[in-house]
PDB file of N, CA and C in Angstrom:
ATOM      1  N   UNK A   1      51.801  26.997   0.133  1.00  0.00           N
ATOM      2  CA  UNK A   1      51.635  27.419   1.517  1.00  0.00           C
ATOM      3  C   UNK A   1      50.163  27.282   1.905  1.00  0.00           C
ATOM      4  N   UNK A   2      49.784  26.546   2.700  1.00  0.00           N
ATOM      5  CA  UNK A   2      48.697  26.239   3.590  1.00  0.00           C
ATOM      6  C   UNK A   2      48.143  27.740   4.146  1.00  0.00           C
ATOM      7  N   UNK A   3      46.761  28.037   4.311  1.00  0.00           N
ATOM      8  CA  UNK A   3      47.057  29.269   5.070  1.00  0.00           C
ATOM      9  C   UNK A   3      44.731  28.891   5.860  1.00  0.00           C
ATOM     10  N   UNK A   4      44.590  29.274   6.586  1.00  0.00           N
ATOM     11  CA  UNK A   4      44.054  28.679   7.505  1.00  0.00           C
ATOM     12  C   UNK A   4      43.161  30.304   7.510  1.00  0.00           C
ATOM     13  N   UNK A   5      41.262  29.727   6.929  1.00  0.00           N
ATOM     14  CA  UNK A   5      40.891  30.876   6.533  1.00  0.00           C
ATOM     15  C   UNK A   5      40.073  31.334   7.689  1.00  0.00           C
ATOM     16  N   UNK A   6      39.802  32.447   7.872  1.00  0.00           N
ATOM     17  CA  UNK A   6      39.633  32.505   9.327  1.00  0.00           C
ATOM     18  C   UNK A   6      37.554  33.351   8.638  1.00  0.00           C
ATOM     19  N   UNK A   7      36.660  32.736   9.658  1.00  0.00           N
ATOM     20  CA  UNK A   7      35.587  33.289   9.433  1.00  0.00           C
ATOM     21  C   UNK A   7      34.729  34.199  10.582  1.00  0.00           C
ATOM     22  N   UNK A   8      34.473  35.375  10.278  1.00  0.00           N
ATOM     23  CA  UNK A   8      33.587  35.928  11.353  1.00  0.00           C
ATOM     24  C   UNK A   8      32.835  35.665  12.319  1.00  0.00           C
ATOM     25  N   UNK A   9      32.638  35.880  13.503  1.00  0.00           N
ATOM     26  CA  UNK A   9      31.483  34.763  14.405  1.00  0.00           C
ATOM     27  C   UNK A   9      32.674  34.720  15.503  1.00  0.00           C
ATOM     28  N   UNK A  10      31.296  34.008  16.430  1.00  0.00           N
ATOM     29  CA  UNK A  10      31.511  33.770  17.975  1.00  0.00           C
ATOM     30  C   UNK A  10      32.301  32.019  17.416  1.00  0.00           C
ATOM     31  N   UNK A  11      33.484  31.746  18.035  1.00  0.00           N
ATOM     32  CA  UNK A  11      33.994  30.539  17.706  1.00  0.00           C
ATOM     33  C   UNK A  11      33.903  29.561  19.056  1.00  0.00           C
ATOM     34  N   UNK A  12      34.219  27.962  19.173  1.00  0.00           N
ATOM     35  CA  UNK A  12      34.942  27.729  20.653  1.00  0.00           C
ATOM     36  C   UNK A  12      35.842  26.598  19.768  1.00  0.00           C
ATOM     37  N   UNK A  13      36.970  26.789  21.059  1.00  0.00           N
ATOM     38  CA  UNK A  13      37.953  26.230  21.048  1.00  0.00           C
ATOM     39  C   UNK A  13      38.002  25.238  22.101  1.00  0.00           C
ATOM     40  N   UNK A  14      38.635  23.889  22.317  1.00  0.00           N
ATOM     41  CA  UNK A  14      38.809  23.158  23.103  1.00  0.00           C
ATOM     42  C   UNK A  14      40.106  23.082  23.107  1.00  0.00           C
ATOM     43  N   UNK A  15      40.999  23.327  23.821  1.00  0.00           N
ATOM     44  CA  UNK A  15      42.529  23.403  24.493  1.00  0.00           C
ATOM     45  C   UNK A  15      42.811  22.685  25.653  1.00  0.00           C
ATOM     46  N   UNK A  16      43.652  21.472  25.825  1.00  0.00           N
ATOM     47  CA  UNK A  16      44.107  21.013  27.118  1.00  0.00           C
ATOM     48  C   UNK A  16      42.844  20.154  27.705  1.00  0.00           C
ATOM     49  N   UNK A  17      41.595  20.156  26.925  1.00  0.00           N
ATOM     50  CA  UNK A  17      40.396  19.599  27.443  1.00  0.00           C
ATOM     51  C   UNK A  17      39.273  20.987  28.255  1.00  0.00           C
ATOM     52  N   UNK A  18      39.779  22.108  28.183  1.00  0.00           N
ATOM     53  CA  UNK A  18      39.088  23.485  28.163  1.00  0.00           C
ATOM     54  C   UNK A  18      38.556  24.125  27.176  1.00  0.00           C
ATOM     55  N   UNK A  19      37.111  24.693  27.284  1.00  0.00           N
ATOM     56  CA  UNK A  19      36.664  25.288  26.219  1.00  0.00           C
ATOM     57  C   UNK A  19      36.883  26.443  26.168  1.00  0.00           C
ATOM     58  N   UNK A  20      37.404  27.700  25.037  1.00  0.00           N
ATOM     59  CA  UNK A  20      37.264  28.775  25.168  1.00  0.00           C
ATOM     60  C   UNK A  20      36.752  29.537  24.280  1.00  0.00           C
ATOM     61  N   UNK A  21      36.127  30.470  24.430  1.00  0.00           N
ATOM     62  CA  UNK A  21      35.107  31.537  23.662  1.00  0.00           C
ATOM     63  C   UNK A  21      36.101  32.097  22.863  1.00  0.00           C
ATOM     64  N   UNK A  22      36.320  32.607  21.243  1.00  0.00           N
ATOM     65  CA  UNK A  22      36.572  33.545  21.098  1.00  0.00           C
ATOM     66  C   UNK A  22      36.017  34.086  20.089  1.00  0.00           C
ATOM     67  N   UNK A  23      35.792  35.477  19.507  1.00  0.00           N
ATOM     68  CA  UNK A  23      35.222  36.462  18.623  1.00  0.00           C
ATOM     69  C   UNK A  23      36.116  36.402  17.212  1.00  0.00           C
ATOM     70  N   UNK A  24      35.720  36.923  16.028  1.00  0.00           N
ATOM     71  CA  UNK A  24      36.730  36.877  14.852  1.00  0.00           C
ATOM     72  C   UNK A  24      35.634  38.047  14.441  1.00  0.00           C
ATOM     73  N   UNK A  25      36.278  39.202  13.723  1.00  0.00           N
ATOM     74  CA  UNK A  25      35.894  40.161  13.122  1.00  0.00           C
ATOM     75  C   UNK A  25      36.790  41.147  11.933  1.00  0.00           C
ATOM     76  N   UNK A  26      36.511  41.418  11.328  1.00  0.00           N
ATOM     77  CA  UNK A  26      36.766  42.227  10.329  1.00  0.00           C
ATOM     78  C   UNK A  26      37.841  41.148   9.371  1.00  0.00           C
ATOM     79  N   UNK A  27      37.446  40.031   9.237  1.00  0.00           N
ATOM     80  CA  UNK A  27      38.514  39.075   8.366  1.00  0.00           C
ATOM     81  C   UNK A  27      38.244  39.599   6.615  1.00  0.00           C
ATOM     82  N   UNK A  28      37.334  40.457   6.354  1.00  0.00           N
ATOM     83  CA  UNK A  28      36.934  40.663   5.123  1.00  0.00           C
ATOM     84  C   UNK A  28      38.278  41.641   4.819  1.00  0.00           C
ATOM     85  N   UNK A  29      39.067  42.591   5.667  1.00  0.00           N
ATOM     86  CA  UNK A  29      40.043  43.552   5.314  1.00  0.00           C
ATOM     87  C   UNK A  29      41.276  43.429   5.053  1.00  0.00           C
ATOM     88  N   UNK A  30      41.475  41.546   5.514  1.00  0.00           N
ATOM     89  CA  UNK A  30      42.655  40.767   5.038  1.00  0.00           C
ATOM     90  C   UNK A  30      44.029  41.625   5.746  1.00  0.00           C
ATOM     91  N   UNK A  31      44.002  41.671   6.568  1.00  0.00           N
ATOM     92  CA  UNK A  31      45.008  41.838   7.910  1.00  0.00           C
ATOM     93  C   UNK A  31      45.617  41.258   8.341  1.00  0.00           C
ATOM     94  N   UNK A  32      46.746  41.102   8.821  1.00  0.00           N
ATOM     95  CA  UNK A  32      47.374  40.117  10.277  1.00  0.00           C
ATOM     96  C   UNK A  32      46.139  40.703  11.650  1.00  0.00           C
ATOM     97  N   UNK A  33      45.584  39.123  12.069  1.00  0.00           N
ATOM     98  CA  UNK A  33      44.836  39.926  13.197  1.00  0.00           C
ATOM     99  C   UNK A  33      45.596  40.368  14.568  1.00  0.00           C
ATOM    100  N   UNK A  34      44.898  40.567  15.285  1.00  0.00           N
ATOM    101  CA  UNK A  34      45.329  40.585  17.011  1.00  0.00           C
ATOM    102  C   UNK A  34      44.466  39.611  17.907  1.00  0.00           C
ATOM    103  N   UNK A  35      45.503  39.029  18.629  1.00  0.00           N
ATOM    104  CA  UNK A  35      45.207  37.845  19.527  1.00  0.00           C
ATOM    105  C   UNK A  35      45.503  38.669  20.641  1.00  0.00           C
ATOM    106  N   UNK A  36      44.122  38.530  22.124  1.00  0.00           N
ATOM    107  CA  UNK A  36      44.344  39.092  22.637  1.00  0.00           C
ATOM    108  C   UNK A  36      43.705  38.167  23.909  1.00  0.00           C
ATOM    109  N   UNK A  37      44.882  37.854  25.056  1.00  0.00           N
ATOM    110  CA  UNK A  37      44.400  36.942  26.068  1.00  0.00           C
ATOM    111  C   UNK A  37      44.570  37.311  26.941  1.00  0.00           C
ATOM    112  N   UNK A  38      43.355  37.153  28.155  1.00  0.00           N
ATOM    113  CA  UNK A  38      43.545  37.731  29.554  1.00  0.00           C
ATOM    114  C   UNK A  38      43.332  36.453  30.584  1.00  0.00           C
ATOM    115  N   UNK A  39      43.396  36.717  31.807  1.00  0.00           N
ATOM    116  CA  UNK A  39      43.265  35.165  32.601  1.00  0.00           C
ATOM    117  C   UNK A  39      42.275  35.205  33.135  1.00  0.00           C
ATOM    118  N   UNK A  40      41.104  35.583  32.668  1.00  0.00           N
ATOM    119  CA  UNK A  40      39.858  35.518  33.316  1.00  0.00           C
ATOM    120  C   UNK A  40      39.590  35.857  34.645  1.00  0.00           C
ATOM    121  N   UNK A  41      37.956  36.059  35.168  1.00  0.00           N
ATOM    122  CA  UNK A  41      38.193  35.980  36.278  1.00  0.00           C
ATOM    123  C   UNK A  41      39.104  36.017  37.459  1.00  0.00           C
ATOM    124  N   UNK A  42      39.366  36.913  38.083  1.00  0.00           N
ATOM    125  CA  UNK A  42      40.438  36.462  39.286  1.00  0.00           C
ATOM    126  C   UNK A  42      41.824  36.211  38.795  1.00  0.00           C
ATOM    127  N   UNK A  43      41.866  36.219  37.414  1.00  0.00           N
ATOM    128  CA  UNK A  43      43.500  35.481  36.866  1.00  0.00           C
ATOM    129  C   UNK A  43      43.975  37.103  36.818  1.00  0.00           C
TER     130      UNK A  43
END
């Protein structure tokens, strides 16, 4: 099983040709994290 290691820090992502910011924290406690998306601005 492949498993996709996730590291602390400010990340970006490019999606659809959009960049997006996101944060990663506490990966040292080996958790399922939380993904958490809002629509920005005005969304």
């Amino acid at each position: 099983m492949n498993q996709l290691m996730l590291q602390d820090g400010i990340h970006y992502l490019k999606i659809n040709g959009i960049m997006h910011w996101c944060k990663v924290a506490g990966t040292a406690h080996n958790t399922v994290p939380l993904i958490i998306v809002h629509g920005g601005p005005g969304g």
